[in-house]
PDB file of N, CA and C in Angstrom:
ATOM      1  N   UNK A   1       0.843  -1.181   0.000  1.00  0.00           N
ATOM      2  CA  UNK A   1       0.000   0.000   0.000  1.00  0.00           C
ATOM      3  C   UNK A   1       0.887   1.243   0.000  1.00  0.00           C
ATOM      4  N   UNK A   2       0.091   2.240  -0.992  1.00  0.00           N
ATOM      5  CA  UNK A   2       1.193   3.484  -0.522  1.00  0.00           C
ATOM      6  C   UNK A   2       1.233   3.885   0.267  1.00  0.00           C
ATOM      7  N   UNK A   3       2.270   4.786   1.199  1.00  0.00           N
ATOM      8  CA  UNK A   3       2.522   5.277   2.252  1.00  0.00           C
ATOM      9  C   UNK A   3       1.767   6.520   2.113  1.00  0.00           C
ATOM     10  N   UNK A   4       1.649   7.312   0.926  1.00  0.00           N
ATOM     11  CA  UNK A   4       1.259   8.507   0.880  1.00  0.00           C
ATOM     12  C   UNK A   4      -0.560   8.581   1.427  1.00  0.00           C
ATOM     13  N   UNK A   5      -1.076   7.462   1.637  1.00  0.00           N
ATOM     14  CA  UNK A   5      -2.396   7.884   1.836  1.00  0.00           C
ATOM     15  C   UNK A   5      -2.384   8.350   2.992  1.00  0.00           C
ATOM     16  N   UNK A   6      -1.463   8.107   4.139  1.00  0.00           N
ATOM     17  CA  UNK A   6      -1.590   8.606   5.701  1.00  0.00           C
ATOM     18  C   UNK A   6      -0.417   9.668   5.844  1.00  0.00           C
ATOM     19  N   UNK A   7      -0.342  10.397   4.660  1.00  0.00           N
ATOM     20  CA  UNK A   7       0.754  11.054   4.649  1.00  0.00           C
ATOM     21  C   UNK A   7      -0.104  12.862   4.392  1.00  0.00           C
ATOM     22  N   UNK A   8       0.470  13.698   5.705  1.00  0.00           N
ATOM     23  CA  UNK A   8      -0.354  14.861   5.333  1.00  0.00           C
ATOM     24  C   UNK A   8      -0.023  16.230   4.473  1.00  0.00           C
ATOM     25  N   UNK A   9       1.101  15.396   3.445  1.00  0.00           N
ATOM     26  CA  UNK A   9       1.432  16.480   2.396  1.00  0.00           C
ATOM     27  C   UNK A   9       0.817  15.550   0.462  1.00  0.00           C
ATOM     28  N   UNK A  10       0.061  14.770   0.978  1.00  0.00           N
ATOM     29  CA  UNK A  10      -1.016  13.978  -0.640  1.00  0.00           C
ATOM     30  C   UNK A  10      -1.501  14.855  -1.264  1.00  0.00           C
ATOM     31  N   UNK A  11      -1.957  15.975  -0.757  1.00  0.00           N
ATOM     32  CA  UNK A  11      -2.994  17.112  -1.300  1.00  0.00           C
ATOM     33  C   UNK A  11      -2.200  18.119  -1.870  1.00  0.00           C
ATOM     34  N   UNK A  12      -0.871  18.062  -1.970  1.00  0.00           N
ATOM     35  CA  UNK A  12      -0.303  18.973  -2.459  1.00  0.00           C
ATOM     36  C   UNK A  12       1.082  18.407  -2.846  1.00  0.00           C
ATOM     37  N   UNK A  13       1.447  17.219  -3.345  1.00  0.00           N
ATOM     38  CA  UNK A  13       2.690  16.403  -3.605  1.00  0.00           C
ATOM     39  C   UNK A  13       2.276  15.821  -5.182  1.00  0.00           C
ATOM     40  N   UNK A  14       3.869  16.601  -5.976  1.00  0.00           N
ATOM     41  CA  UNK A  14       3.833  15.906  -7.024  1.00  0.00           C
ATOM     42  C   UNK A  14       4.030  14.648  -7.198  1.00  0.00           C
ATOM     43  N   UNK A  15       4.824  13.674  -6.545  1.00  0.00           N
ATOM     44  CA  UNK A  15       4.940  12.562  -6.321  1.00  0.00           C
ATOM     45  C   UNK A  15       3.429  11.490  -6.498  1.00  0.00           C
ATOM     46  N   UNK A  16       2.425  11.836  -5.186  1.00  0.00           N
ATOM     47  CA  UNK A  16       1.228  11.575  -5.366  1.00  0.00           C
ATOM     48  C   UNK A  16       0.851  11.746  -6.405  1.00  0.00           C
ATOM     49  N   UNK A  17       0.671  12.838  -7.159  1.00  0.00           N
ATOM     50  CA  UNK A  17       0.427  13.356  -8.479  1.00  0.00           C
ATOM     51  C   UNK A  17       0.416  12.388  -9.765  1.00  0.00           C
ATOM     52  N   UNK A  18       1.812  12.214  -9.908  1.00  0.00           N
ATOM     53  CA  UNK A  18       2.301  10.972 -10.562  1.00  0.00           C
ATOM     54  C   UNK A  18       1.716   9.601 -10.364  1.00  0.00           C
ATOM     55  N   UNK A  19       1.518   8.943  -9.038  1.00  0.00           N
ATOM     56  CA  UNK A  19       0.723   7.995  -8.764  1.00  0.00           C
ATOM     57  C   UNK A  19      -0.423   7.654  -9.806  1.00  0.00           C
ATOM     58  N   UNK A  20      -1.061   8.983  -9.039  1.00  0.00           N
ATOM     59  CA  UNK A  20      -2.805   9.498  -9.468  1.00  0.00           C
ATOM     60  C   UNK A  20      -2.404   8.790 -10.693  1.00  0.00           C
ATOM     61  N   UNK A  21      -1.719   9.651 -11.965  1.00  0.00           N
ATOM     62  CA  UNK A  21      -1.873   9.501 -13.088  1.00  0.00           C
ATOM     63  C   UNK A  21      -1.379   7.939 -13.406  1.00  0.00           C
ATOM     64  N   UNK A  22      -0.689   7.349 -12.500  1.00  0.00           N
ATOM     65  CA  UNK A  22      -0.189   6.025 -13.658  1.00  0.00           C
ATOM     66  C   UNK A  22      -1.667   4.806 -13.492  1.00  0.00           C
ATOM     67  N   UNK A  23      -2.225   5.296 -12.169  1.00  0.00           N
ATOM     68  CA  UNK A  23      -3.720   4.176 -11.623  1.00  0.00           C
ATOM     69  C   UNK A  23      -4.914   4.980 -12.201  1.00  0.00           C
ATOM     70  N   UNK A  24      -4.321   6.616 -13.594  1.00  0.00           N
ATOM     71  CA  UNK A  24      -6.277   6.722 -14.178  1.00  0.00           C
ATOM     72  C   UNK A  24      -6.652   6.989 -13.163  1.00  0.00           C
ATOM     73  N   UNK A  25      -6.740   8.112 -12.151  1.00  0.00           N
ATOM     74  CA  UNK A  25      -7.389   8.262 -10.878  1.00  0.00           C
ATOM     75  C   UNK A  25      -7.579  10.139 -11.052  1.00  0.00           C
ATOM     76  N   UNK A  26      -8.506  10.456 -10.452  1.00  0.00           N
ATOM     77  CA  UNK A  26      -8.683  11.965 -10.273  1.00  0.00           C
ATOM     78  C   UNK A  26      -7.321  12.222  -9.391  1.00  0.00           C
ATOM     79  N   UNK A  27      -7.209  13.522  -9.867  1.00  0.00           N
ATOM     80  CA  UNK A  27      -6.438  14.369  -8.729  1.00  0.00           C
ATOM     81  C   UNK A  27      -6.745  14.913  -8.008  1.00  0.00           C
ATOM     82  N   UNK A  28      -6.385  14.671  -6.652  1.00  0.00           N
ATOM     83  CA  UNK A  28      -6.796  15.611  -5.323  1.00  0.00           C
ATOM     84  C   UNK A  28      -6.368  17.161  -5.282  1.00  0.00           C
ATOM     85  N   UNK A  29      -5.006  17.157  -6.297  1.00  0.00           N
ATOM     86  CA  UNK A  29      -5.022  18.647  -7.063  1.00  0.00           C
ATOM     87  C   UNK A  29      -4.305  18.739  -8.200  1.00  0.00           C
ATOM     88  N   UNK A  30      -4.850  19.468  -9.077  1.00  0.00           N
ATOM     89  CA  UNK A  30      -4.610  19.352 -10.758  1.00  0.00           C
ATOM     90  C   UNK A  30      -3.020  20.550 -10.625  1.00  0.00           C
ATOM     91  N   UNK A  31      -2.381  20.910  -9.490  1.00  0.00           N
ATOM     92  CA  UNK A  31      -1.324  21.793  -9.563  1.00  0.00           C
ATOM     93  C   UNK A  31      -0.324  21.495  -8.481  1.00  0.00           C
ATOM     94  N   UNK A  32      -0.148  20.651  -8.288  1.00  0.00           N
ATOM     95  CA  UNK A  32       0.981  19.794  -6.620  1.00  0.00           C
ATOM     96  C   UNK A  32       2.004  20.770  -7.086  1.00  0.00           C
ATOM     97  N   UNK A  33       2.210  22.024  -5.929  1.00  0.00           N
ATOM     98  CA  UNK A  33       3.746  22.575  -5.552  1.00  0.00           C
ATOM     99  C   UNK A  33       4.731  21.977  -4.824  1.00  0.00           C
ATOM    100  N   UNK A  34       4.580  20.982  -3.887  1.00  0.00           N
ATOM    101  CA  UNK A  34       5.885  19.797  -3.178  1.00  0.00           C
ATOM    102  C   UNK A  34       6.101  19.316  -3.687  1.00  0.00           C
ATOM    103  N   UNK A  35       7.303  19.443  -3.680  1.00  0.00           N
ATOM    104  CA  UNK A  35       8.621  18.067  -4.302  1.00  0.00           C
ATOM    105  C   UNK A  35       8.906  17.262  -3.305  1.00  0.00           C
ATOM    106  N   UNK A  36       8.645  16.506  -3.076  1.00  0.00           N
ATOM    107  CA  UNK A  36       8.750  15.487  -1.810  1.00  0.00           C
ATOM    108  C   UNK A  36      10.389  14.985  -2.053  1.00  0.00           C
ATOM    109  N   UNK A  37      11.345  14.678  -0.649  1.00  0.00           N
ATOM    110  CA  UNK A  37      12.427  14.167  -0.765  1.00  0.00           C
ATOM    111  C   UNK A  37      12.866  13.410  -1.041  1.00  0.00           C
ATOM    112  N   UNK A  38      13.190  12.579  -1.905  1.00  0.00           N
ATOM    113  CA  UNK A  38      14.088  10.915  -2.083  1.00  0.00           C
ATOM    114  C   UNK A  38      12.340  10.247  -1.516  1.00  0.00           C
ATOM    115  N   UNK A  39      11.264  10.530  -2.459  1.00  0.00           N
ATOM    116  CA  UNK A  39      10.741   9.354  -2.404  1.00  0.00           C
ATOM    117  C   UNK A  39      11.249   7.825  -3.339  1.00  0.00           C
ATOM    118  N   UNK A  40      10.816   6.547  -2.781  1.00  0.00           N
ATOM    119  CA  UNK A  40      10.934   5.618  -3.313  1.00  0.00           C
ATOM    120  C   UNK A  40      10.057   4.720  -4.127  1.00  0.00           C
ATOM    121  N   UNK A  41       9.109   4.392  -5.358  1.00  0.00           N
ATOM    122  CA  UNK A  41       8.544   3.922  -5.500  1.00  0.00           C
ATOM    123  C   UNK A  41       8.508   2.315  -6.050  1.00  0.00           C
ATOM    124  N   UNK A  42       7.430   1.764  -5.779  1.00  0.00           N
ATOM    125  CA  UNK A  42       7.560   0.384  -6.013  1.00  0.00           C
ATOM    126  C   UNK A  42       6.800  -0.062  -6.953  1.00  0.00           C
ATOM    127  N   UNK A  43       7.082  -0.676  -8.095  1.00  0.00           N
ATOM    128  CA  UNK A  43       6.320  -1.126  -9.097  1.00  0.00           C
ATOM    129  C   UNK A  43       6.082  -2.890  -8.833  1.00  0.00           C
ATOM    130  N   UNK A  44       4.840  -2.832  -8.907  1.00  0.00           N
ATOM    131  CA  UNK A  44       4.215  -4.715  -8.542  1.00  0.00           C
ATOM    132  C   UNK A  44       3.786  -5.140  -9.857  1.00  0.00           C
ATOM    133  N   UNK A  45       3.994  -5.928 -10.686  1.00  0.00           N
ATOM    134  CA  UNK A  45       3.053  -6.775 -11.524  1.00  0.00           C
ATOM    135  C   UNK A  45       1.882  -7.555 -11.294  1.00  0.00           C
ATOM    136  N   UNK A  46       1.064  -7.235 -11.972  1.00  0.00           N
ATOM    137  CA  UNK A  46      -0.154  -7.780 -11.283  1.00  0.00           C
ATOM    138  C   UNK A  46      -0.961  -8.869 -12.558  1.00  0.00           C
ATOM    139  N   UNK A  47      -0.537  -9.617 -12.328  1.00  0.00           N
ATOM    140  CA  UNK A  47      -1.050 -11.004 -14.239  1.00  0.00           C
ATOM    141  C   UNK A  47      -2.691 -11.447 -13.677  1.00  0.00           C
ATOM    142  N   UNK A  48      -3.156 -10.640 -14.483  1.00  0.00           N
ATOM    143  CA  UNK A  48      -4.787 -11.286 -14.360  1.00  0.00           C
ATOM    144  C   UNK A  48      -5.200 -11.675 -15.189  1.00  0.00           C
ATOM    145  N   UNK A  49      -4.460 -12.182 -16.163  1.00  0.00           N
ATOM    146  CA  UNK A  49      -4.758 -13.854 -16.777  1.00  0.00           C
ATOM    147  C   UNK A  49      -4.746 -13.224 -18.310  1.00  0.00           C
ATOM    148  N   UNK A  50      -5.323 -12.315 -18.480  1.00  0.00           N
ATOM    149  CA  UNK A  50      -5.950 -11.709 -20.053  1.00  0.00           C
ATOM    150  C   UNK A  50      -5.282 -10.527 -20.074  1.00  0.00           C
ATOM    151  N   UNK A  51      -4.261  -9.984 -18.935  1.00  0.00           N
ATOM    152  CA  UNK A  51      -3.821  -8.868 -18.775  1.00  0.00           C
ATOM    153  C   UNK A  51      -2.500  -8.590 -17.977  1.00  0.00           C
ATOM    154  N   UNK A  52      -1.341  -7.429 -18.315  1.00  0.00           N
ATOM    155  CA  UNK A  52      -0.692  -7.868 -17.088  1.00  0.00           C
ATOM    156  C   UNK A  52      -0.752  -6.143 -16.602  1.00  0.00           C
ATOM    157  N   UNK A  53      -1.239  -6.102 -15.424  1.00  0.00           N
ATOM    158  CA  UNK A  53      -1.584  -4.494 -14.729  1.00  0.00           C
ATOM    159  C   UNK A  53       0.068  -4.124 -14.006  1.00  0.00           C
ATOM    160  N   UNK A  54       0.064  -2.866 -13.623  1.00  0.00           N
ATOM    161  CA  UNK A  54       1.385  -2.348 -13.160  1.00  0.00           C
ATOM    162  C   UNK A  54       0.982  -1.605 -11.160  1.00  0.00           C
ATOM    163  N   UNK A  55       1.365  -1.607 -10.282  1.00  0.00           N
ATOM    164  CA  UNK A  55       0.864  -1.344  -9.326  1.00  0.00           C
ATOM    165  C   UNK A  55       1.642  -0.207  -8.693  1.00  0.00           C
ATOM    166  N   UNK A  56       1.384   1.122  -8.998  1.00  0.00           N
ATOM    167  CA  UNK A  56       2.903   2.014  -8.000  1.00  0.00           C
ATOM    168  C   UNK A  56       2.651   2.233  -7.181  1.00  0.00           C
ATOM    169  N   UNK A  57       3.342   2.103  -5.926  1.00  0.00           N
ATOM    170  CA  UNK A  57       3.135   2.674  -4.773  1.00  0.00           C
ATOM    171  C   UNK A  57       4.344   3.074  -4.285  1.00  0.00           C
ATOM    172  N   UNK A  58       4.155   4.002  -3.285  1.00  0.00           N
ATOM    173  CA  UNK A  58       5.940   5.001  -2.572  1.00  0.00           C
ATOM    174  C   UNK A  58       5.308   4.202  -1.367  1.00  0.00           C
ATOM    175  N   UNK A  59       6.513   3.673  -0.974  1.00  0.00           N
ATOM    176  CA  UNK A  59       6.637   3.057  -0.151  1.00  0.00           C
ATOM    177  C   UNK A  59       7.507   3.556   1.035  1.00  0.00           C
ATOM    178  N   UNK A  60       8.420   4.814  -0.004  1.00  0.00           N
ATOM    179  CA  UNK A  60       9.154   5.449   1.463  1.00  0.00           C
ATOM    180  C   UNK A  60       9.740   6.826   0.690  1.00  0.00           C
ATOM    181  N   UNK A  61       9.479   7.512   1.555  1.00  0.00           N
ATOM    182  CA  UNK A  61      10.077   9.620   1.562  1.00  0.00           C
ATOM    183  C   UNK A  61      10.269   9.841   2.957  1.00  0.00           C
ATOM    184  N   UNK A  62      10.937  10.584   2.370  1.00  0.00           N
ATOM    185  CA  UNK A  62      11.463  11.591   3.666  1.00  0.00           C
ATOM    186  C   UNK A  62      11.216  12.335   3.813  1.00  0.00           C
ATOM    187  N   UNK A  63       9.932  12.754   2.942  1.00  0.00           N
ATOM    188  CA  UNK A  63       8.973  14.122   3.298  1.00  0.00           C
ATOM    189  C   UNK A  63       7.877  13.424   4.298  1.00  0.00           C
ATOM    190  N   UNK A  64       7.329  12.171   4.013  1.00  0.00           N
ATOM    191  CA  UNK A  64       6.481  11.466   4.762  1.00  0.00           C
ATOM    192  C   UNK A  64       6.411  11.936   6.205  1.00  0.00           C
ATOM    193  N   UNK A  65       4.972  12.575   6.799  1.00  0.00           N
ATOM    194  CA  UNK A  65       4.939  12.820   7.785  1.00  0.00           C
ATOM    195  C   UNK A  65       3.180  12.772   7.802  1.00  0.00           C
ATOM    196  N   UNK A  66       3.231  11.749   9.235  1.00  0.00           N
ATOM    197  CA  UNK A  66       1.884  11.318   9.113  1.00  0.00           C
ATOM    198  C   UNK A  66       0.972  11.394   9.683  1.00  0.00           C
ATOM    199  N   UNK A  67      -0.052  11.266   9.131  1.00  0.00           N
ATOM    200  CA  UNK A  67      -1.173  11.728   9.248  1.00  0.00           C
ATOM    201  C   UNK A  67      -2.783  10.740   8.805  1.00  0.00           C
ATOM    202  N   UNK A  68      -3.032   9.845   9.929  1.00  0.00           N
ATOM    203  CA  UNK A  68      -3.289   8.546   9.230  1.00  0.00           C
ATOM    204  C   UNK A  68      -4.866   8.816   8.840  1.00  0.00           C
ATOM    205  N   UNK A  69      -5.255   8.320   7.330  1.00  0.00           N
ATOM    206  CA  UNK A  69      -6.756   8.448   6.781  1.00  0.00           C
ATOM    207  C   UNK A  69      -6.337  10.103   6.338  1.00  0.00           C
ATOM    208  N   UNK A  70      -5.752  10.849   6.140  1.00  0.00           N
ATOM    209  CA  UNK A  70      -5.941  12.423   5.835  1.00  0.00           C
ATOM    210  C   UNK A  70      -6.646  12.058   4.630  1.00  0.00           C
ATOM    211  N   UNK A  71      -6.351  11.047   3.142  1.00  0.00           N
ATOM    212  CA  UNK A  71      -6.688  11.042   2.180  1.00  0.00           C
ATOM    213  C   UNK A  71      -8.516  11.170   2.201  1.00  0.00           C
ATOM    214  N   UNK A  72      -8.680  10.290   3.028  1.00  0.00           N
ATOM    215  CA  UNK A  72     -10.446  10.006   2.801  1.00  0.00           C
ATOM    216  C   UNK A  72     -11.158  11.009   3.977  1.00  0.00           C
ATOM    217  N   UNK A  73     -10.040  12.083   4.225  1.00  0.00           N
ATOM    218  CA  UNK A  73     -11.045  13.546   4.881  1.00  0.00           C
ATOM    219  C   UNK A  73     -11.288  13.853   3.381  1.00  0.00           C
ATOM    220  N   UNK A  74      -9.765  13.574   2.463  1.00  0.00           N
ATOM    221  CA  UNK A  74      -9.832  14.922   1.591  1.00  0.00           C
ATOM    222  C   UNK A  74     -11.084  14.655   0.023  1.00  0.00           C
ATOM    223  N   UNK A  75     -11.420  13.240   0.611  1.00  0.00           N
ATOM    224  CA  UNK A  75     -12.480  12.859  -0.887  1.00  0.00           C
ATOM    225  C   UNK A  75     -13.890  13.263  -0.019  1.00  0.00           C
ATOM    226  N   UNK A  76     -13.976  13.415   1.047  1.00  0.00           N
ATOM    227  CA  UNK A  76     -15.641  14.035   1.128  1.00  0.00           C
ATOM    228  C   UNK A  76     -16.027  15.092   0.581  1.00  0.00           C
TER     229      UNK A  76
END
């Protein structure tokens, strides 16, 4: 899972940003000013038989500072 969902700079991190776009997902903001530090991301293969999907998740920054569920304040 990504780290960034309990992370309380998502709403404004290009990093997240990038995510958004590789999972086809809305953006929580169409203009992220943070550059987050030496994040790390992790790419998973995912073979569902007729398909093979890609999974990113940051698994570790050093901007990370947390803030657990902030994401699902910020979708109400």
């Amino acid at each position: 899972m990504c780290i960034c969902l309990n992370c309380k700079n998502i709403n404004r991190c290009l990093q997240y940003y990038l995510i958004e776009l590789q999972h086809n997902e809305k953006h929580l903001n169409p203009n992220p000013q943070f550059f987050p530090t030496s994040p790390i991301v992790k790419i998973k293969t995912i073979d569902n038989y007729s398909e093979i999907e890609l999974e990113w998740d940051v698994f570790e920054c050093l901007s990370f500072r947390e803030n657990p569920g902030y994401w699902s304040k910020l979708m109400l």
